[in-house]
Protein backbone atom coordinates (compact mmCIF):
# COMPACT_ATOMS: atom_id res chain seq x y z
CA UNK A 1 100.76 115.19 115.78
CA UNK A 2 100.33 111.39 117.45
CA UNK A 3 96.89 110.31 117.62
CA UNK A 4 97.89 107.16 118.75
CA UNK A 5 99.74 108.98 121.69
CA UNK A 6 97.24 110.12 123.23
CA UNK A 7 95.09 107.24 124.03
CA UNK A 8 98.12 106.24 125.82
CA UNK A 9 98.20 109.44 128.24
CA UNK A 10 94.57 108.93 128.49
CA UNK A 11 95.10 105.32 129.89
CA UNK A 12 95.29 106.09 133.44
CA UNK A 13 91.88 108.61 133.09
CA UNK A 14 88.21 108.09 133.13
CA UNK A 15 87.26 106.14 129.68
CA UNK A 16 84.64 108.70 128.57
CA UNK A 17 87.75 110.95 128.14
CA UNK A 18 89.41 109.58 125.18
CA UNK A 19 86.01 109.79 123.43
CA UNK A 20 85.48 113.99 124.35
CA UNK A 21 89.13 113.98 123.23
CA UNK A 22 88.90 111.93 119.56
CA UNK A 23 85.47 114.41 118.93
CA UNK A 24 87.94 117.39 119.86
CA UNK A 25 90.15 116.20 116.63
CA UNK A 26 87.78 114.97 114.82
CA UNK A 27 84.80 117.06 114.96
CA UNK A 28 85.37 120.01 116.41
CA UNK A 29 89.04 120.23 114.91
CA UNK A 30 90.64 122.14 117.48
CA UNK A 31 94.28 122.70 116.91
CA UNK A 32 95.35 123.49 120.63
CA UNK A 33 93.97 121.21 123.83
CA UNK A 34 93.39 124.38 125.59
CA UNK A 35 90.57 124.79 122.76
CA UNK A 36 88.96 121.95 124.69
CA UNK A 37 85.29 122.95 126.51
CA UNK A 38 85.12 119.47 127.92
CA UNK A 39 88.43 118.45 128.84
CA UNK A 40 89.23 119.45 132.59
CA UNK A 41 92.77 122.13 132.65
CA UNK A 42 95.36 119.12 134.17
CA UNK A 43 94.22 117.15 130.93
CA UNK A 44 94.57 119.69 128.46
CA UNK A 45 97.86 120.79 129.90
CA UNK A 46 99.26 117.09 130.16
CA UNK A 47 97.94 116.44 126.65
CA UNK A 48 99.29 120.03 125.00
CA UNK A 49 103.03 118.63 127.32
CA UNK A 50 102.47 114.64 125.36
CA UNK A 51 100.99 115.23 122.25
CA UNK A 52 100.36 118.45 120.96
CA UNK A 53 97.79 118.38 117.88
CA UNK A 54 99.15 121.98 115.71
CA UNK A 55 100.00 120.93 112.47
CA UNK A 56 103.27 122.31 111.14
CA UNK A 57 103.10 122.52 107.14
CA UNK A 58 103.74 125.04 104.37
CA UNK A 59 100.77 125.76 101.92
CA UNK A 60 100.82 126.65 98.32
CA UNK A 61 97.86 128.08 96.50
CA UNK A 62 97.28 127.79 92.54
CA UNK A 63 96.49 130.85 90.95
CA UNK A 64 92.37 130.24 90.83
CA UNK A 65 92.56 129.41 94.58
CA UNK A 66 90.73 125.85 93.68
CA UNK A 67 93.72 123.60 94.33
CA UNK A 68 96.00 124.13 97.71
CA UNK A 69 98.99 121.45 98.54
CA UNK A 70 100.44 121.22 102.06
CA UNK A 71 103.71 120.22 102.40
CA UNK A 72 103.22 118.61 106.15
CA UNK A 73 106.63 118.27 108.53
CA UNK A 74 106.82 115.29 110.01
CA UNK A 75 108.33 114.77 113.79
CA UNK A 76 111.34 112.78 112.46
CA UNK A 77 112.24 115.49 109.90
CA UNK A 78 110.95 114.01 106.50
CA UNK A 79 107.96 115.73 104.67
CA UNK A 80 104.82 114.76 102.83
CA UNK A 81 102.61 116.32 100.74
CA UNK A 82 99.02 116.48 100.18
CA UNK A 83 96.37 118.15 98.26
CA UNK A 84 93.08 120.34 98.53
CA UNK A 85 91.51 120.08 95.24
CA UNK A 86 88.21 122.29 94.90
CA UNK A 87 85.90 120.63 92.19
CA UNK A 88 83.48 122.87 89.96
CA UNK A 89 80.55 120.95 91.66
CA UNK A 90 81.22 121.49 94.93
CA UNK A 91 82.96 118.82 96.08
CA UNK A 92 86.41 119.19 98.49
CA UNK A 93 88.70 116.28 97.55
CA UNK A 94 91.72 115.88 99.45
CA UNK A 95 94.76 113.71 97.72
CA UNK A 96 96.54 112.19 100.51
CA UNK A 97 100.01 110.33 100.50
CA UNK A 98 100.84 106.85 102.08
CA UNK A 99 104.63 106.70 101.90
CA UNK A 100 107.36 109.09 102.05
CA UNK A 101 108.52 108.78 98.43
CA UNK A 102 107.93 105.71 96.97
CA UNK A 103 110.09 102.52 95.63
CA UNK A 104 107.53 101.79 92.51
CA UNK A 105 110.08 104.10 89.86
CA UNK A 106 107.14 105.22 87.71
CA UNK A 107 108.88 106.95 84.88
CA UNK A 108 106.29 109.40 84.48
CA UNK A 109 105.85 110.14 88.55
CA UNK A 110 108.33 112.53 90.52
CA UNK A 111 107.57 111.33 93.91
CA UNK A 112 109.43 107.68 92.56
CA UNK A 113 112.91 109.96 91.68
CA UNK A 114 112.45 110.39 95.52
CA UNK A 115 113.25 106.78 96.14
CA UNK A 116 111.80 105.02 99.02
CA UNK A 117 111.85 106.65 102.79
CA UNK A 118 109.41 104.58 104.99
CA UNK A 119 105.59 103.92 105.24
CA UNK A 120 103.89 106.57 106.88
CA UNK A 121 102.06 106.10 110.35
CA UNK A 122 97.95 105.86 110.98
CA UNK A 123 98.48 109.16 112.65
CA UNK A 124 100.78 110.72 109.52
CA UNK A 125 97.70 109.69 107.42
CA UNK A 126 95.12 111.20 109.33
CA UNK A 127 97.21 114.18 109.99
CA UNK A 128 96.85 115.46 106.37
CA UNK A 129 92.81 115.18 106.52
CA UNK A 130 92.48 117.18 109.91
CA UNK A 131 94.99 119.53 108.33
CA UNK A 132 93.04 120.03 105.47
CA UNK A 133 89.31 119.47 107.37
CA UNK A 134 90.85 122.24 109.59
CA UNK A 135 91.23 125.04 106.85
CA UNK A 136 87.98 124.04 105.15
CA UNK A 137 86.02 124.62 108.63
CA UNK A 138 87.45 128.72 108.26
CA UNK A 139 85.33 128.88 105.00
CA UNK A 140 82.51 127.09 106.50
CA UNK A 141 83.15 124.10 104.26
CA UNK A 142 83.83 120.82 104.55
CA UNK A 143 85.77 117.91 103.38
CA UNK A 144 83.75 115.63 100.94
CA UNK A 145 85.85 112.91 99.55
CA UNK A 146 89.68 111.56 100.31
CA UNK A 147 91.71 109.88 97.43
CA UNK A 148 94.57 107.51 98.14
CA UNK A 149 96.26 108.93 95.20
CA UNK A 150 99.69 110.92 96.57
CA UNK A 151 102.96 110.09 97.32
CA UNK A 152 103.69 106.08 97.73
CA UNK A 153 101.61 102.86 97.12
CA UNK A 154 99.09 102.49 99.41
CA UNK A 155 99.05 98.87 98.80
CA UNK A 156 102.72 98.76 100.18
CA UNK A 157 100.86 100.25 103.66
CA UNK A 158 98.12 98.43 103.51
CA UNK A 159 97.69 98.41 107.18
CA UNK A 160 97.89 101.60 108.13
CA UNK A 161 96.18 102.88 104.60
CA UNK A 162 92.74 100.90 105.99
CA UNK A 163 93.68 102.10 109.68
CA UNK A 164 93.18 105.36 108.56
CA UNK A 165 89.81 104.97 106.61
CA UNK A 166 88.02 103.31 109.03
CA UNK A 167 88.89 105.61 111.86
CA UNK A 168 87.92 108.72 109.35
CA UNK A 169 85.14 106.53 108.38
CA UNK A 170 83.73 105.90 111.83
CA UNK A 171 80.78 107.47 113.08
CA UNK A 172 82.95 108.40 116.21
CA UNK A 173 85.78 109.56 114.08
CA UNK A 174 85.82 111.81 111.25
CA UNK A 175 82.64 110.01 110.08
CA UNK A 176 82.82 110.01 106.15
CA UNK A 177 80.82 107.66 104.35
CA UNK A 178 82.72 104.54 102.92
CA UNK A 179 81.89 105.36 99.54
CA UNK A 180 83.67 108.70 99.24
CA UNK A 181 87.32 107.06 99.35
CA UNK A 182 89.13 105.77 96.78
CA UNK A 183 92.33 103.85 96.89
CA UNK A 184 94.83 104.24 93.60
CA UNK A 185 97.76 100.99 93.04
CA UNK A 186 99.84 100.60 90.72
CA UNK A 187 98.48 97.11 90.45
CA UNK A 188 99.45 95.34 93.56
CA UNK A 189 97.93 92.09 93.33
CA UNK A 190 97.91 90.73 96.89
CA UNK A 191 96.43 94.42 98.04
CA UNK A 192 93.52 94.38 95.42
CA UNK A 193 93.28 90.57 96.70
CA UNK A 194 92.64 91.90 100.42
CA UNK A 195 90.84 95.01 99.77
CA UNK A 196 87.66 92.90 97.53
CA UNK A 197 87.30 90.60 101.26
CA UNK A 198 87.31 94.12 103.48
CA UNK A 199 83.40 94.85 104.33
CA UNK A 200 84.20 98.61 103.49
CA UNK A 201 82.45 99.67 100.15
CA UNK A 202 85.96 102.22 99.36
CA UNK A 203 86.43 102.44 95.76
CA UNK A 204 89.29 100.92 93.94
CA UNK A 205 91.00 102.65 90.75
CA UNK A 206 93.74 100.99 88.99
CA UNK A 207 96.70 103.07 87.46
CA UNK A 208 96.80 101.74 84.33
CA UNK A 209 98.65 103.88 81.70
CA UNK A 210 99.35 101.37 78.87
CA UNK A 211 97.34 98.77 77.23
CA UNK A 212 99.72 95.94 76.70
CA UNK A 213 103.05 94.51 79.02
CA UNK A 214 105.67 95.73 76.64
CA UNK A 215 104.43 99.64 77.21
CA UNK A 216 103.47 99.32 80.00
CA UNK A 217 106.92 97.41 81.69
CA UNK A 218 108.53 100.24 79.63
CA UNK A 219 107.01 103.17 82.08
CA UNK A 220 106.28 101.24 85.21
CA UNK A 221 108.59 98.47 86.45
CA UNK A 222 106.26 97.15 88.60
CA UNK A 223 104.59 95.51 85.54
CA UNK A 224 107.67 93.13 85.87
CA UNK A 225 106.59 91.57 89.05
CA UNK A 226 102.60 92.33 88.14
CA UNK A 227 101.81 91.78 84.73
CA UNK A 228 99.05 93.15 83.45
CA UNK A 229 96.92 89.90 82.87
CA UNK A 230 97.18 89.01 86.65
CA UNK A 231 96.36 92.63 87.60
CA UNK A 232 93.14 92.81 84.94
CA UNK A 233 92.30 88.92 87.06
CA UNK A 234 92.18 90.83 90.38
CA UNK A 235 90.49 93.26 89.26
CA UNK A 236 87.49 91.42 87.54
CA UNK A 237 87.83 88.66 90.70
CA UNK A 238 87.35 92.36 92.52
CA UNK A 239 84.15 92.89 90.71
CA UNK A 240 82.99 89.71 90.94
CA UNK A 241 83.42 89.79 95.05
CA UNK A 242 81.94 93.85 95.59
CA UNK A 243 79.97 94.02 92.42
CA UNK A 244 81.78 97.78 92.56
CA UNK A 245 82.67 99.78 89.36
CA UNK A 246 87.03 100.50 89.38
CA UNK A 247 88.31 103.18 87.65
CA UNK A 248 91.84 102.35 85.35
CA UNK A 249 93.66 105.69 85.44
CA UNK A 250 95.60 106.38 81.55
CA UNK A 251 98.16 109.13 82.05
CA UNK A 252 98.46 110.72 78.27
CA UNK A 253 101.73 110.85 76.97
CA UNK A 254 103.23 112.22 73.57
CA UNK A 255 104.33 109.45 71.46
CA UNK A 256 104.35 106.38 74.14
CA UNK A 257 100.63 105.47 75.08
CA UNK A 258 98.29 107.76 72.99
CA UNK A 259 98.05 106.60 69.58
CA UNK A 260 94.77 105.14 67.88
CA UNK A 261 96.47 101.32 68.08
CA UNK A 262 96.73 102.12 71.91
CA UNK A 263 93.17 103.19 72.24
CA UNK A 264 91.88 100.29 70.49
CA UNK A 265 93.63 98.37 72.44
CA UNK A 266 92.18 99.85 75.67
CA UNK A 267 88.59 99.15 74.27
CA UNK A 268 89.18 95.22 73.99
CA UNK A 269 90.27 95.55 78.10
CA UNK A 270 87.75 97.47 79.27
CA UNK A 271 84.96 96.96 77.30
CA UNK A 272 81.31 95.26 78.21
CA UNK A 273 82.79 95.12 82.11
CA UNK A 274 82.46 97.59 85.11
CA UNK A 275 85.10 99.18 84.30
CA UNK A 276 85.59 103.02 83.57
CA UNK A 277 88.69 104.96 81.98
CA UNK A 278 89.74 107.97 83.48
CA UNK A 279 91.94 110.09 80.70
CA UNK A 280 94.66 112.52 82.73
CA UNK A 281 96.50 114.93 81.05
CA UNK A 282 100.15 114.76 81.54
CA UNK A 283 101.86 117.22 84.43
CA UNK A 284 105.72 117.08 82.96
CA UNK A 285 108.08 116.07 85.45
CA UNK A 286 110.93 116.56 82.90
CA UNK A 287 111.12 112.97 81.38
CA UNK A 288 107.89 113.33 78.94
CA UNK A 289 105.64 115.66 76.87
CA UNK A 290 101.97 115.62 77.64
CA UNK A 291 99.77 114.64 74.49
CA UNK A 292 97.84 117.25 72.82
CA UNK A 293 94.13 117.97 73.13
CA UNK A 294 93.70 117.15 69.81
CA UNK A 295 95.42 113.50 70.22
CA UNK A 296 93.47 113.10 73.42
CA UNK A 297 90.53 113.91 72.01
CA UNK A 298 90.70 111.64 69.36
CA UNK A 299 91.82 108.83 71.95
CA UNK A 300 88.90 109.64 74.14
CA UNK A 301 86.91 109.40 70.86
CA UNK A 302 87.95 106.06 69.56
CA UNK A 303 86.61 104.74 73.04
CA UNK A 304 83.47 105.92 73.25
CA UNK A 305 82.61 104.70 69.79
CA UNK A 306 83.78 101.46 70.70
CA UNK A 307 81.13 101.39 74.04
CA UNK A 308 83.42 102.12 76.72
CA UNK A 309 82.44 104.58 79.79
CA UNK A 310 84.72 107.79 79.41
CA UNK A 311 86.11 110.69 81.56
CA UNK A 312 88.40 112.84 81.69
CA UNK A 313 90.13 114.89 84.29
CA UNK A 314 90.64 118.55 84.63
CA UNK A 315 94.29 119.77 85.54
CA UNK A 316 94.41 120.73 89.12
CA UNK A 317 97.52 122.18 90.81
CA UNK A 318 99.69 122.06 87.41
CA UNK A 319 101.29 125.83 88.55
CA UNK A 320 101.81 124.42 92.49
CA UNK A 321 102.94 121.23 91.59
CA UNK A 322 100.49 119.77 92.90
CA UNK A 323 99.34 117.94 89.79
CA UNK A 324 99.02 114.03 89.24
CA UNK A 325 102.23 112.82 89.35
CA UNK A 326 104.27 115.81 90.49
CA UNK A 327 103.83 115.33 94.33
CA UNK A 328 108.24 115.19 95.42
CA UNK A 329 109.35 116.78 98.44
CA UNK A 330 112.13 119.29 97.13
CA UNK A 331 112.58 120.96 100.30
CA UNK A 332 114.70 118.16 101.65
């Protein structure tokens, strides 16, 4: 599928006719042209010939049917994956990815054993929301929020990452309000930089996962070239700019980030700003254990005696792999 494509057949048409086509993808989600009731035949056929829209992807369902991960085929070969996660309050979140693999080496993330492919395209982006959009509209549903939070840095594809949103933001596109993105880095200065001057109100989460350099370093190597003071700078300078809350993301794990000193720690960082900690239990990907509910409990304790705004995540995918930090293409 090559959104951008088809604007290009379109060129030598009427102008009215890439607008019936974009609200063919974007609202009405067909998956063939000849699903078209606007479109005359020698367009659909000429567009079906250029750039079909079907969607070629494998799905895989958790047991309680609330989480569902695509594994999308792309035209050169490579795949990505995303995910449908079904929230308890109704909500429809889709995970999307913004790389194939990813070069960041995140000790606790599978998608980094993957290595580094290439950025994926505005179109690859958008691709896994109509996918997803698409299967939603068969249960009369509908997709509610869309997480930057998959495979790859979106920083790293910064360009095409805000592409994307605005075009699914757009009132012409897929129209989603602003607010119902977020965007996850691994603390990529320059991108947080960028994203606090962009007049989109998308919400920012940092992955945080350790409260000090020497932890932190230990299980992400891009605290190296980012340490955490200048990432917690951009952040606050992030606040300061959008006046938005951020989210720090704190993967548990057994014996490396979860002890009391650790969660102490966390409540100097975060505490008395707009900040909010987001506790995720740890999907194995063979190098850790995940801490236990007891240990994560008393983490999650220590910091909401000490004032600071608490939540924790429920486990989606874990039996699909389609967990946080699972998302690796194995069907290479």
């Amino acid at each position: 599928m090559n959104i951008e494509k088809i604007k290009e057949v379109l060129e030598e048409h009427q102008g009215f006719r890439l607008k019936q086509a974009e609200k063919n993808i974007y609202l009405d989600l067909i998956d063939d042209w000849q699903q078209s009731t606007v479109l005359p035949s020698n367009i659909k056929e000429e567009l079906n010939k250029e750039c079909p829209i079907s969607i070629e992807a494998d799905l895989f369902s958790s047991k309680n049917k609330k989480t569902v991960k695509a594994v999308i085929n792309l035209e050169d070969g490579l795949k990505i994956e995303a995910v449908l996660m079904k929230n308890r309050d109704g909500r429809n979140t889709i995970c999307v990815s913004s790389q194939v693999g990813c070069s960041l080496g995140c000790k606790f993330c599978a998608t980094g054993k993957m290595g580094f492919k290439r950025n994926l395209t505005f179109s690859e982006i958008v691709e896994q929301v109509i996918f997803f959009a698409r299967l939603l509209k068969k249960e009369d549903e509908k997709i509610t929020n869309i997480v930057f939070m998959g495979m790859g840095e979106p920083f790293l594809n910064y360009d095409n990452v805000l592409k994307a949103i605005r075009k699914l933001n757009d009132k012409d596109g897929f129209n989603l309000g602003s607010r119902n993105f977020s965007i996850s880095t691994a603390g990529v200065v320059e991108g947080i930089k960028k994203l606090s001057s962009e007049k989109l109100q998308v919400n920012l989460a940092l992955s945080l996962h350790a409260p000090n350099n020497t932890i932190r370093s230990e299980i992400m190597p891009i605290n190296k070239r980012y340490p955490l003071d200048n990432v917690l700078k951009a952040v606050d300078d992030y606040i300061e700019k959008t006046g938005r809350r951020v989210m720090f993301e704190y993967i548990m794990i057994k014996g490396v980030n979860d002890s009391n000193k650790e969660a102490e720690e966390i409540a100097k960082i975060v505490k008395g700003k707009l900040y909010f900690v987001n506790l995720i239990p740890y999907n194995s990907t063979g190098v850790f254990e995940a801490s236990s509910q007891e240990r994560t409990a008393s983490f999650r304790k220590i910091l909401e005696e000490r004032g600071v705004s608490v939540t924790q995540r429920f486990s989606f995918g874990k039996d699909i792999e389609g967990a946080c930090g699972q998302l690796a293409n194995k069907n290479k």
